[in-house]
N, C-alpha and C. Protein backbone atom coordinates (compact mmCIF):
# COMPACT_ATOMS: atom_id res chain seq x y z
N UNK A 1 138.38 169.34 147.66
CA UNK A 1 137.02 168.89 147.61
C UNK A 1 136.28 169.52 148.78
N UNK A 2 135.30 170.15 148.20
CA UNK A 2 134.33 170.88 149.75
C UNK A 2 133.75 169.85 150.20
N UNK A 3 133.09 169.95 151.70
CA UNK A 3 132.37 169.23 152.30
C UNK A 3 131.05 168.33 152.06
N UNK A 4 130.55 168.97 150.72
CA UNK A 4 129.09 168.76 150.21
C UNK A 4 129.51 167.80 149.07
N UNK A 5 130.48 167.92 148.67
CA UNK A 5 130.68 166.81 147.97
C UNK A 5 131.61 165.51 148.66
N UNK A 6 131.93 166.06 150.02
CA UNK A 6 132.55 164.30 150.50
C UNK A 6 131.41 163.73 151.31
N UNK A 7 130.07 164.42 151.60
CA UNK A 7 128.98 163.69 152.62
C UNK A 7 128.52 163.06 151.36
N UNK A 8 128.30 163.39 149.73
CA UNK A 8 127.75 162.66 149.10
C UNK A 8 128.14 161.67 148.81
N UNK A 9 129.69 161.70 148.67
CA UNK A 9 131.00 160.82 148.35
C UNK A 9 130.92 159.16 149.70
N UNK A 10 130.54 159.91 150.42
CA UNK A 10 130.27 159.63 151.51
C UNK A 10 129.27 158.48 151.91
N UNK A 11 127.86 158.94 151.74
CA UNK A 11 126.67 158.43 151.44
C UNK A 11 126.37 157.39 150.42
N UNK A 12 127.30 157.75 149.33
CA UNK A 12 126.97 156.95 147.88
C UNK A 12 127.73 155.58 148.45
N UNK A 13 128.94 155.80 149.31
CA UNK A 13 129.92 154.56 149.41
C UNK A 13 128.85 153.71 150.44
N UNK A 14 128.29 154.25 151.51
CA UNK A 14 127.40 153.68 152.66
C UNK A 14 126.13 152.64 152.02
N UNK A 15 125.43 153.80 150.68
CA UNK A 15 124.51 152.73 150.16
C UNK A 15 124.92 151.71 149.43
N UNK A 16 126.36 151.72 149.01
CA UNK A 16 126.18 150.72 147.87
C UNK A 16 127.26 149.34 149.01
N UNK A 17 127.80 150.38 150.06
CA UNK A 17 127.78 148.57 151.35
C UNK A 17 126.78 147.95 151.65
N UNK A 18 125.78 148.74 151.69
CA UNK A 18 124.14 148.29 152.43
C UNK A 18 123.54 147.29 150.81
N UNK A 19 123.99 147.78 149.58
CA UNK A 19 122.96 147.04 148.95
C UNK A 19 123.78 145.69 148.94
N UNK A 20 125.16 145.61 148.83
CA UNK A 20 126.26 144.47 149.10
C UNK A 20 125.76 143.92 150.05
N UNK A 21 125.29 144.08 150.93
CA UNK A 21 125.26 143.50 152.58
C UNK A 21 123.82 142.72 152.03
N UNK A 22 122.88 143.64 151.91
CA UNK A 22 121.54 142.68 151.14
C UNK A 22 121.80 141.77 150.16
N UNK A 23 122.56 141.68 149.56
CA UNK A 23 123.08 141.28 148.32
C UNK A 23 123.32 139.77 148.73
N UNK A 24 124.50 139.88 149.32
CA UNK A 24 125.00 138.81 149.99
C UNK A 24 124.47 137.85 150.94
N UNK A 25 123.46 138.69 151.83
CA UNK A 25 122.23 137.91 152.90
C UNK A 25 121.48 137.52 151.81
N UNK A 26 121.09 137.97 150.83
CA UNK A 26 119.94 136.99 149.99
C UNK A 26 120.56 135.58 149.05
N UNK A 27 121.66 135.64 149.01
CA UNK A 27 122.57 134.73 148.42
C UNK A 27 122.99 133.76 149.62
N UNK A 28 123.09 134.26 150.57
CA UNK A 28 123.38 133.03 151.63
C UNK A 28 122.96 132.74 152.21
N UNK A 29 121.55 132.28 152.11
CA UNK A 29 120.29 131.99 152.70
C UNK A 29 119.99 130.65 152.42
N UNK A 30 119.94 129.67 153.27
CA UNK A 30 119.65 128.09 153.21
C UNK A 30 118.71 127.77 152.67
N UNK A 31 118.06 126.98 151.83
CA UNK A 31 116.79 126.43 151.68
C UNK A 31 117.07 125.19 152.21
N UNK A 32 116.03 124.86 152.64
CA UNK A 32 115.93 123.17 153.40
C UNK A 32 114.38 123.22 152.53
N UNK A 33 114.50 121.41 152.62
CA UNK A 33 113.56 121.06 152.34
C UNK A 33 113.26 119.47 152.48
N UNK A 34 111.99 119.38 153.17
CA UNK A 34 112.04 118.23 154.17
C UNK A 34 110.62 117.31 153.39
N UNK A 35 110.87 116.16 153.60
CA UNK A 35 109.72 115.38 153.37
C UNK A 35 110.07 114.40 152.25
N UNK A 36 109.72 113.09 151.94
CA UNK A 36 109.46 111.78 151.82
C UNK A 36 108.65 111.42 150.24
N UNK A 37 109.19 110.69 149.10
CA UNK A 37 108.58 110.51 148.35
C UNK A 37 108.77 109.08 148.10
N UNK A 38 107.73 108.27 147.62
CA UNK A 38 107.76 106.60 147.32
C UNK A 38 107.32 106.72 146.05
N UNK A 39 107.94 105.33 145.52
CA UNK A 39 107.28 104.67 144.13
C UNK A 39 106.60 103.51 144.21
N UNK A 40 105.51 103.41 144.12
CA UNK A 40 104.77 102.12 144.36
C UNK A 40 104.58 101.16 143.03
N UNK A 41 105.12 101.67 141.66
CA UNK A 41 104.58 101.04 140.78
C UNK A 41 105.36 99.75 140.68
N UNK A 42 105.27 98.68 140.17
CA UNK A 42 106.30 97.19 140.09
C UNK A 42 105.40 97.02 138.56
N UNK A 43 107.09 96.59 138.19
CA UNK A 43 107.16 95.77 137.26
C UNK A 43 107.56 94.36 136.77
N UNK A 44 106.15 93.79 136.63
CA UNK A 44 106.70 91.92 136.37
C UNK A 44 105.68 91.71 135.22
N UNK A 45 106.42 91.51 134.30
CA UNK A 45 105.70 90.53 132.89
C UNK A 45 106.79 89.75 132.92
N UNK A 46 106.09 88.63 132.68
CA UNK A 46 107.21 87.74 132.37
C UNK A 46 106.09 86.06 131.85
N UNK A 47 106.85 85.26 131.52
CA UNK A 47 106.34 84.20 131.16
C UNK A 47 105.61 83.60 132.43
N UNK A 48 104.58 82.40 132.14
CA UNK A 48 103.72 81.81 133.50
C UNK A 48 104.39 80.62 133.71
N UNK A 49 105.49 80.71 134.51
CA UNK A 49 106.44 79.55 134.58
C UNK A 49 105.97 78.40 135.78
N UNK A 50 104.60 78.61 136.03
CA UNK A 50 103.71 77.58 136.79
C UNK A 50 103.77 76.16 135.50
N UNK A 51 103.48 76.56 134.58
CA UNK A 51 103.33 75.54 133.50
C UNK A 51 104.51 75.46 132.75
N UNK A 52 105.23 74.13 133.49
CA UNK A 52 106.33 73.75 132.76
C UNK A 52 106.08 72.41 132.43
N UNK A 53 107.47 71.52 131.92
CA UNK A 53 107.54 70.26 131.15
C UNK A 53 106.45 70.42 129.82
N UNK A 54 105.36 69.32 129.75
CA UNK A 54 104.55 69.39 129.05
C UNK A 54 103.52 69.52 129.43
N UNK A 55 103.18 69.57 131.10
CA UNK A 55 101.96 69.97 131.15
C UNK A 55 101.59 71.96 131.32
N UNK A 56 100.11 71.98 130.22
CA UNK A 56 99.97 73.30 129.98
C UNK A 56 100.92 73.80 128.84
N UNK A 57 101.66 73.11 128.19
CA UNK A 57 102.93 73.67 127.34
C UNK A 57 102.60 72.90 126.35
N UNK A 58 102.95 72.15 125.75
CA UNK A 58 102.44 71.08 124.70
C UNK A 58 101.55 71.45 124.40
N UNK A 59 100.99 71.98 123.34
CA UNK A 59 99.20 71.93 122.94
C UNK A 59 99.29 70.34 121.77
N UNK A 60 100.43 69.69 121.00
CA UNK A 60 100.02 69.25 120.33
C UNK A 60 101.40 68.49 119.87
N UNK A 61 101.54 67.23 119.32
CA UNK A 61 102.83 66.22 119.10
C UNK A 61 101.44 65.87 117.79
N UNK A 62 102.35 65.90 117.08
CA UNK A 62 102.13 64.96 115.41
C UNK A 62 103.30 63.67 115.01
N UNK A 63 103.16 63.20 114.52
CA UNK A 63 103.97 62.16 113.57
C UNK A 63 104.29 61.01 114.56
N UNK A 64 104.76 59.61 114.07
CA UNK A 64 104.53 58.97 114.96
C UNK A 64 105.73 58.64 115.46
N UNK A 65 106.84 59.35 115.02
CA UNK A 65 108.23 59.39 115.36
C UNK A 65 109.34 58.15 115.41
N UNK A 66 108.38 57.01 114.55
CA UNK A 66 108.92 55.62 114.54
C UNK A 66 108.63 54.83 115.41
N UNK A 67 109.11 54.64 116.31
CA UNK A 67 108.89 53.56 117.73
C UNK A 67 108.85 54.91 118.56
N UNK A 68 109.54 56.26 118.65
CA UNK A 68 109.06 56.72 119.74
C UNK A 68 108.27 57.92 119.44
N UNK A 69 107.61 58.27 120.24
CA UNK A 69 106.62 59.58 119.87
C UNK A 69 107.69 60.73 120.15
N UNK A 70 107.48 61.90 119.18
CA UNK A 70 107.68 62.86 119.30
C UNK A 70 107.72 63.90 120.70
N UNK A 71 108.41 64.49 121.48
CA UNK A 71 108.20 65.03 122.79
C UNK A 71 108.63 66.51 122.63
N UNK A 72 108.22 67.35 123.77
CA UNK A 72 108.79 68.33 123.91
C UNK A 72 108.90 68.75 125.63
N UNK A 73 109.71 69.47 125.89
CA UNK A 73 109.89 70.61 127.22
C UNK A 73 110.19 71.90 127.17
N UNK A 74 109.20 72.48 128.09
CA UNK A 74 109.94 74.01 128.57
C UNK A 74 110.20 73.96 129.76
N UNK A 75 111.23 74.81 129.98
CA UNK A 75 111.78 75.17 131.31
C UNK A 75 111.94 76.89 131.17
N UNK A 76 112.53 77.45 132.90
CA UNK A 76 112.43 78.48 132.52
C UNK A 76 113.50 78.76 133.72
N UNK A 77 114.43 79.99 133.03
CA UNK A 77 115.96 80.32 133.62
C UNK A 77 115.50 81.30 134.82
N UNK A 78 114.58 81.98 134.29
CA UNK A 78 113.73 83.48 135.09
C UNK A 78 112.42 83.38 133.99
N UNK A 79 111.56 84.49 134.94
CA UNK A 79 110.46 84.58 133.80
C UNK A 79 110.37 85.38 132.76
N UNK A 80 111.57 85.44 132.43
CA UNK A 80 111.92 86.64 131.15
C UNK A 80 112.29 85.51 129.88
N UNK A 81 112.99 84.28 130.38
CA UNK A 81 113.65 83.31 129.29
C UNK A 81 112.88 82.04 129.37
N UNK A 82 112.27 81.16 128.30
CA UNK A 82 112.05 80.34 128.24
C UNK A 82 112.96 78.89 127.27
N UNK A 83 113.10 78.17 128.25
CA UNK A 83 114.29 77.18 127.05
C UNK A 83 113.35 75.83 126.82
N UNK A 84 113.22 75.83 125.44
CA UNK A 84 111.99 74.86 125.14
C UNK A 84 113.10 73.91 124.09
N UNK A 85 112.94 72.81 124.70
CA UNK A 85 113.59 71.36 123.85
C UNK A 85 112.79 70.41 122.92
N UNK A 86 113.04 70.07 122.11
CA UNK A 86 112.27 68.97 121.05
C UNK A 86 112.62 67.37 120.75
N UNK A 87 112.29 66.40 120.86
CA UNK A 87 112.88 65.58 120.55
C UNK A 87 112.28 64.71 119.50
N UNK A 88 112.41 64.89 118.58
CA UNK A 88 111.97 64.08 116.84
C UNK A 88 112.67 63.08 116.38
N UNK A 89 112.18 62.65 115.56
CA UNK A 89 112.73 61.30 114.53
C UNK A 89 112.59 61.35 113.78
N UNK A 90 111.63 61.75 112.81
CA UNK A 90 111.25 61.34 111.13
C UNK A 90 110.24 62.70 111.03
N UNK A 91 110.79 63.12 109.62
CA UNK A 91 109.91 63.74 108.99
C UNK A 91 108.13 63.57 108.94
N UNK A 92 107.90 65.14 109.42
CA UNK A 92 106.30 64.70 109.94
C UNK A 92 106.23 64.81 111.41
N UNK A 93 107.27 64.69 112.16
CA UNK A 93 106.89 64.45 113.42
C UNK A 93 107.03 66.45 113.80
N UNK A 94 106.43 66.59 114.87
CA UNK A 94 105.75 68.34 115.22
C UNK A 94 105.28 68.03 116.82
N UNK A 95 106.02 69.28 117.22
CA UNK A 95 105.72 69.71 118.73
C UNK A 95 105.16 70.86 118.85
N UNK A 96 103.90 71.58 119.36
CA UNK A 96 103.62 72.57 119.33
C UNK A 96 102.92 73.03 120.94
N UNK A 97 103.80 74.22 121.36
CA UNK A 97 104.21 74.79 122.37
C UNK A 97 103.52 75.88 122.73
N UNK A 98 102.86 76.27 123.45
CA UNK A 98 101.55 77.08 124.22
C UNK A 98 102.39 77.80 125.08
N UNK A 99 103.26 79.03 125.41
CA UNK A 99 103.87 80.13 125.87
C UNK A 99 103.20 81.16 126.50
N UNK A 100 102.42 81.34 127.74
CA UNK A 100 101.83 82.53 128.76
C UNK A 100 102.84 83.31 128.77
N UNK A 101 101.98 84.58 128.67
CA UNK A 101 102.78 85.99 129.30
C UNK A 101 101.67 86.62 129.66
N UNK A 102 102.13 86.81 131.05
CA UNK A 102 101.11 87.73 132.13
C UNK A 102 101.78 89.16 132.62
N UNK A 103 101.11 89.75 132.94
CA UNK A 103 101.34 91.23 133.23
C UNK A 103 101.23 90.99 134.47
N UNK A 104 101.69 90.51 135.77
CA UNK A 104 100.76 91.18 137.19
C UNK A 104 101.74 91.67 137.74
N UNK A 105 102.25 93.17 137.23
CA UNK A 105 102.60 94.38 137.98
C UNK A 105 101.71 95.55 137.61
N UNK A 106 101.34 96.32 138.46
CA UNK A 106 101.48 97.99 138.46
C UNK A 106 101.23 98.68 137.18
N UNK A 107 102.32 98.18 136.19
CA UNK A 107 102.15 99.49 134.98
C UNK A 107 101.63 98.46 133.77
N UNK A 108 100.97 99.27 132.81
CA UNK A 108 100.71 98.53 131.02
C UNK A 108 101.60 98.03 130.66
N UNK A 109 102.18 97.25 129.65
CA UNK A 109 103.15 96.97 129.23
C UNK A 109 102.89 97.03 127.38
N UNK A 110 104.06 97.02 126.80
CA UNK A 110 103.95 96.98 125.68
C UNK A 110 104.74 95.29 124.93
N UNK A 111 104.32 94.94 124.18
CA UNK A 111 105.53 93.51 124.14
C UNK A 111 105.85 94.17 122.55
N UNK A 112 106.93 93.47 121.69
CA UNK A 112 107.82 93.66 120.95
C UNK A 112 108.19 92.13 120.70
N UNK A 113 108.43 91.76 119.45
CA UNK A 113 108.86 90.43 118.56
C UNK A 113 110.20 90.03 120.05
N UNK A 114 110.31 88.74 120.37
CA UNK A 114 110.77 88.14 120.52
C UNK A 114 112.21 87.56 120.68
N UNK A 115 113.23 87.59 120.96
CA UNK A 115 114.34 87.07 120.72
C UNK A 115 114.62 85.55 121.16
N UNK A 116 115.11 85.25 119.71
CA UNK A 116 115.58 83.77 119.95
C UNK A 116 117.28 83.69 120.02
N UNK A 117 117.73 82.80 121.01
CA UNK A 117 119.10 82.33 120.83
C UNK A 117 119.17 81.06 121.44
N UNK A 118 120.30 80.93 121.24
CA UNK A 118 120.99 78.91 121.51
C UNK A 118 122.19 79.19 121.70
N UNK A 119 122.34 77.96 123.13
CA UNK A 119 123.81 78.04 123.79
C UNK A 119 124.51 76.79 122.43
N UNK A 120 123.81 76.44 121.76
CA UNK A 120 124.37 75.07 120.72
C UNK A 120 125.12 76.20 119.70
N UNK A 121 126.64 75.42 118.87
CA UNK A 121 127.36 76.61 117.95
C UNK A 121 126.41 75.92 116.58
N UNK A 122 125.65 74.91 116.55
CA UNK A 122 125.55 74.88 115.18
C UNK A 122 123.75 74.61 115.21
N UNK A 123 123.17 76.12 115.80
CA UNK A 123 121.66 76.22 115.81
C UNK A 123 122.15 77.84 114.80
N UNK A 124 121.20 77.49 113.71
CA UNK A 124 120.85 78.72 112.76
C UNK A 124 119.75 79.00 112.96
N UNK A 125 120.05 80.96 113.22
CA UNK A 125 119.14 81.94 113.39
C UNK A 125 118.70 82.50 112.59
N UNK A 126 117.32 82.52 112.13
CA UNK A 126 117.05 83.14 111.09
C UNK A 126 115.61 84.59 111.56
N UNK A 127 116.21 84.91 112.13
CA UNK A 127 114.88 85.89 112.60
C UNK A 127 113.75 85.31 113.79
N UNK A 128 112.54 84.70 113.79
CA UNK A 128 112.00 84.08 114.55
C UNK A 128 111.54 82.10 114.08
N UNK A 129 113.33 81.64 113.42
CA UNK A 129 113.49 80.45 113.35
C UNK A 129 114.69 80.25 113.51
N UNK A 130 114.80 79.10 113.45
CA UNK A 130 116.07 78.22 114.43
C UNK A 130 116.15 76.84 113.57
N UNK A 131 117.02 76.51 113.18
CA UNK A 131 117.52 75.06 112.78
C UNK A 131 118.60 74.71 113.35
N UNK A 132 118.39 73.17 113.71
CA UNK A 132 119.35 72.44 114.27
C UNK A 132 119.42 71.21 113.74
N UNK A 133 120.23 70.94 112.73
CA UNK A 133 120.28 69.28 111.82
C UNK A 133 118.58 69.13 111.13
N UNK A 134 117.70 68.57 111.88
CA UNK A 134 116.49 68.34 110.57
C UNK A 134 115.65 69.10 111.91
N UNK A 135 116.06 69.24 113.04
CA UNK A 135 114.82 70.26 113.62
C UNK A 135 114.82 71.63 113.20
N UNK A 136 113.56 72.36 112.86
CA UNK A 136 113.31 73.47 112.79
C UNK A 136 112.52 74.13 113.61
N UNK A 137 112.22 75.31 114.61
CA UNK A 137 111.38 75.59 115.46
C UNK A 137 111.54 77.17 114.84
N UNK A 138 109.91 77.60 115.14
CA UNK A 138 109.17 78.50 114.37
C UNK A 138 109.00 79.18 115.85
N UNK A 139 108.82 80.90 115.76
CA UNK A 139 108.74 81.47 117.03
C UNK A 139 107.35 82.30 116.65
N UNK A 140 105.96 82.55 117.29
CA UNK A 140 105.15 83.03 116.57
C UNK A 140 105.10 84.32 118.09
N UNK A 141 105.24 85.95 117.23
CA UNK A 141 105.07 87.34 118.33
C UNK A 141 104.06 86.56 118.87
N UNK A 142 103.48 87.44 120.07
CA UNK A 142 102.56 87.71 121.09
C UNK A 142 101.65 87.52 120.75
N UNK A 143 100.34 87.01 121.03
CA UNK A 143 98.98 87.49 120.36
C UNK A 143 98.68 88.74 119.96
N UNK A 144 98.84 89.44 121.28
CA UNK A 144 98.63 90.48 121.74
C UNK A 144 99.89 91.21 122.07
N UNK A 145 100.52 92.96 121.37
CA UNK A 145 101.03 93.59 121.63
C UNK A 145 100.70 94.08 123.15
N UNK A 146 99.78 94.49 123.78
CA UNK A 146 99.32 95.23 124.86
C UNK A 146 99.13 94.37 126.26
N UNK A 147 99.86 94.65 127.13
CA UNK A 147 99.16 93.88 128.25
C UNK A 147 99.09 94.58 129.49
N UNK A 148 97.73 94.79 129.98
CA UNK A 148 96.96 95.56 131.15
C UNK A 148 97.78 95.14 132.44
N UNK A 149 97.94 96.28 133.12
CA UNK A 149 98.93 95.98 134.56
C UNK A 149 97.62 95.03 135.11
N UNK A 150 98.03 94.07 135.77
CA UNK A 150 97.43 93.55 136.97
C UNK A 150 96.62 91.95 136.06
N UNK A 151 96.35 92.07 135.43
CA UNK A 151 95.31 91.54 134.62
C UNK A 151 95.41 90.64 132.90
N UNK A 152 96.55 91.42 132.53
CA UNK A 152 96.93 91.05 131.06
C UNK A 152 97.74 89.62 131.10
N UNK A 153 96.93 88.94 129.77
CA UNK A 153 97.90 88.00 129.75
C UNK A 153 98.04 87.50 127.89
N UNK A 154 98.47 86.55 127.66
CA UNK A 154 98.81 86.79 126.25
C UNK A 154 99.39 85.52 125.89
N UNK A 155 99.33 84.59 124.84
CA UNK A 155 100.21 83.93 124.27
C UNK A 155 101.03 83.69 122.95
N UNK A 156 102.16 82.98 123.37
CA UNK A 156 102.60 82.63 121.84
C UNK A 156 103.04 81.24 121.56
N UNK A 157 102.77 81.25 120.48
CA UNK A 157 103.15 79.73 120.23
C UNK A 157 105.24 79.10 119.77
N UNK A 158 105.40 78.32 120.18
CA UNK A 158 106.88 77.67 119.33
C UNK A 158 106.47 76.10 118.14
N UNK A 159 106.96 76.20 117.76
CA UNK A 159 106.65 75.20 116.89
C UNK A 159 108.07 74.03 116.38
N UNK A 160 108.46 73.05 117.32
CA UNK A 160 109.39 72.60 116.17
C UNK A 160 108.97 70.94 115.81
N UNK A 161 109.37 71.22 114.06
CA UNK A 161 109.19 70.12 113.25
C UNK A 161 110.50 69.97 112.94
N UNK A 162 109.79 68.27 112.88
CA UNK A 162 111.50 67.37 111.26
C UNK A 162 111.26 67.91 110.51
N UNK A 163 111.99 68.45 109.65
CA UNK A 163 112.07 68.89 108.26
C UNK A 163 113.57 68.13 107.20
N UNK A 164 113.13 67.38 106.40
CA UNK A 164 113.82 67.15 105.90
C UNK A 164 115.10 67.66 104.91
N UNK A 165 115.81 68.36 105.28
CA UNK A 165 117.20 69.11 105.10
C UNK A 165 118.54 68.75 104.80
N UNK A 166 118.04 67.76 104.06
CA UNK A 166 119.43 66.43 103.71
C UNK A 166 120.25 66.28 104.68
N UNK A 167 120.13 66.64 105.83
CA UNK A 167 121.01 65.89 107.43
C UNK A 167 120.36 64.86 107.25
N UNK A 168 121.18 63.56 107.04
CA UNK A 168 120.84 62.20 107.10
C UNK A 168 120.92 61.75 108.23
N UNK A 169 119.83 61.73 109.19
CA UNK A 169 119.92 60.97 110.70
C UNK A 169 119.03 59.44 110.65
N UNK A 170 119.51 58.62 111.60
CA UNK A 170 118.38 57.51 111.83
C UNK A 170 117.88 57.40 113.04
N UNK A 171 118.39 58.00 114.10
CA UNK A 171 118.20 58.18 115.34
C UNK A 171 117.28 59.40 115.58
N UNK A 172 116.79 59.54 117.19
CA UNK A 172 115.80 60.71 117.62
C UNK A 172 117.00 62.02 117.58
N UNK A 173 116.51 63.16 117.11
CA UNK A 173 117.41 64.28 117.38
C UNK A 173 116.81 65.30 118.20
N UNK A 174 117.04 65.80 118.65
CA UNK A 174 117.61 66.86 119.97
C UNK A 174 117.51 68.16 119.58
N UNK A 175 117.18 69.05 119.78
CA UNK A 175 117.02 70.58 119.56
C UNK A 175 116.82 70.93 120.66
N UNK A 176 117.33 72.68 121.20
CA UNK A 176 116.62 73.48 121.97
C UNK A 176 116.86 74.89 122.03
N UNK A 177 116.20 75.73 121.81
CA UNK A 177 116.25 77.10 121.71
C UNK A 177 115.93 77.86 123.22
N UNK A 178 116.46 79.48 123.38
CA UNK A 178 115.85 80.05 124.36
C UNK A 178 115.18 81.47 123.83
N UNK A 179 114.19 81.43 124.25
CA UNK A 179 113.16 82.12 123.92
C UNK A 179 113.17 83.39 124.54
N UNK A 180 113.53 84.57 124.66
CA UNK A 180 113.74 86.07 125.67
C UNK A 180 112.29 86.92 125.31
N UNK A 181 111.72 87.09 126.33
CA UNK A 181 110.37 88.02 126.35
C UNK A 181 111.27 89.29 126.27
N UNK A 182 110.56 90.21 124.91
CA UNK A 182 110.95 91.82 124.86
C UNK A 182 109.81 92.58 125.25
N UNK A 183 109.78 93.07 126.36
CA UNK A 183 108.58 94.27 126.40
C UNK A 183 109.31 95.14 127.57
N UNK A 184 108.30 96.83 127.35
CA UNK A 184 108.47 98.10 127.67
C UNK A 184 107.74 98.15 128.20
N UNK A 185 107.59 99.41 128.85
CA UNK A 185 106.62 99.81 129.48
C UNK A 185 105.54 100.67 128.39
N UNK A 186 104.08 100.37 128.58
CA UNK A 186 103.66 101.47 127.72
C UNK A 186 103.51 102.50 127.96
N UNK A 187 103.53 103.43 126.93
CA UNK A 187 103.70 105.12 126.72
C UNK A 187 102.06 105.47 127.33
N UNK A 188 101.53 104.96 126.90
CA UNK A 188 99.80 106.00 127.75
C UNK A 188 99.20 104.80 128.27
């Protein structure tokens, strides 16, 4: 091999260390990156668990329940669950139940039908009703799907009546369901 071809031989090996050497410095080069981000938005819908027992809750008792009047209660586990009790006697007799849902967080919310369940084994679920021996309680959605951060509020009603269901009772009977608020956040 002459000389003119080992300086090229030569040269070619030198540039292609140098483009390796760049190669490698641009690949092992740190990025940092500094600085602080927060989320300020909160989320609370939930039921207005200021108004429990019957006051603010009760809108309404029908029938004269024999010697005793018809009653009802809500209570509340968190403000996501409401556990509302009935206590009836005779066909005709009706409790009807006034349910707040307020928005005061941060984002819109969207609400969604309701879930009902019972810690009792012999309460039948039927979608947004419930039977228990001759009580029946009726679950009515939201007024309102939509509720405004800060500001929104909304109700729904429960409803339980005697209904006569060939359970032969002579005494007051007892019901109670729990009521689960479903809502999202809204999309716009």
């Amino acid at each position: 091999m002459d000389s003119k071809n080992k300086n090229i031989l030569i040269g070619g090996l030198v540039a292609i260390v140098l483009v390796m050497a760049v190669g490698y410095a641009a690949f092992a080069t740190q990025l940092n990156i500094n600085g602080t981000a927060s989320i300020t938005s909160t989320w609370n819908v939930g039921f207005d668990t200021s108004k429990t027992g019957g006051t603010g809750v009760v809108d309404a008792t029908t029938g004269t329940g024999g010697t005793t009047a018809p009653t009802g209660e809500v209570s509340y586990t968190n403000a996501q669950n409401a556990s509302i009790s009935a206590d009836l006697t005779q066909p005709g007799d009706k409790v009807v139940f006034t349910l707040t849902i307020k928005n005061t967080g941060t984002l819109n919310a969207t609400l969604a039908t309701p879930v009902i369940s019972s810690t009792d084994d012999d309460v039948d679920i039927q979608g947004l009703t419930a039977t228990k021996g001759n009580i029946k309680f009726t679950v009515t959605s939201p007024a309102s799907t939509s509720l405004v951060a800060n500001t929104g509020t909304t109700t729904m009603t429960v409803t339980a009546e005697f209904v006569d269901n060939t359970v032969s009772s002579s005494a007051k009977e007892t019901a109670s369901i729990n009521v689960l608020i479903n809502a999202t956040q809204a999309t716009s």
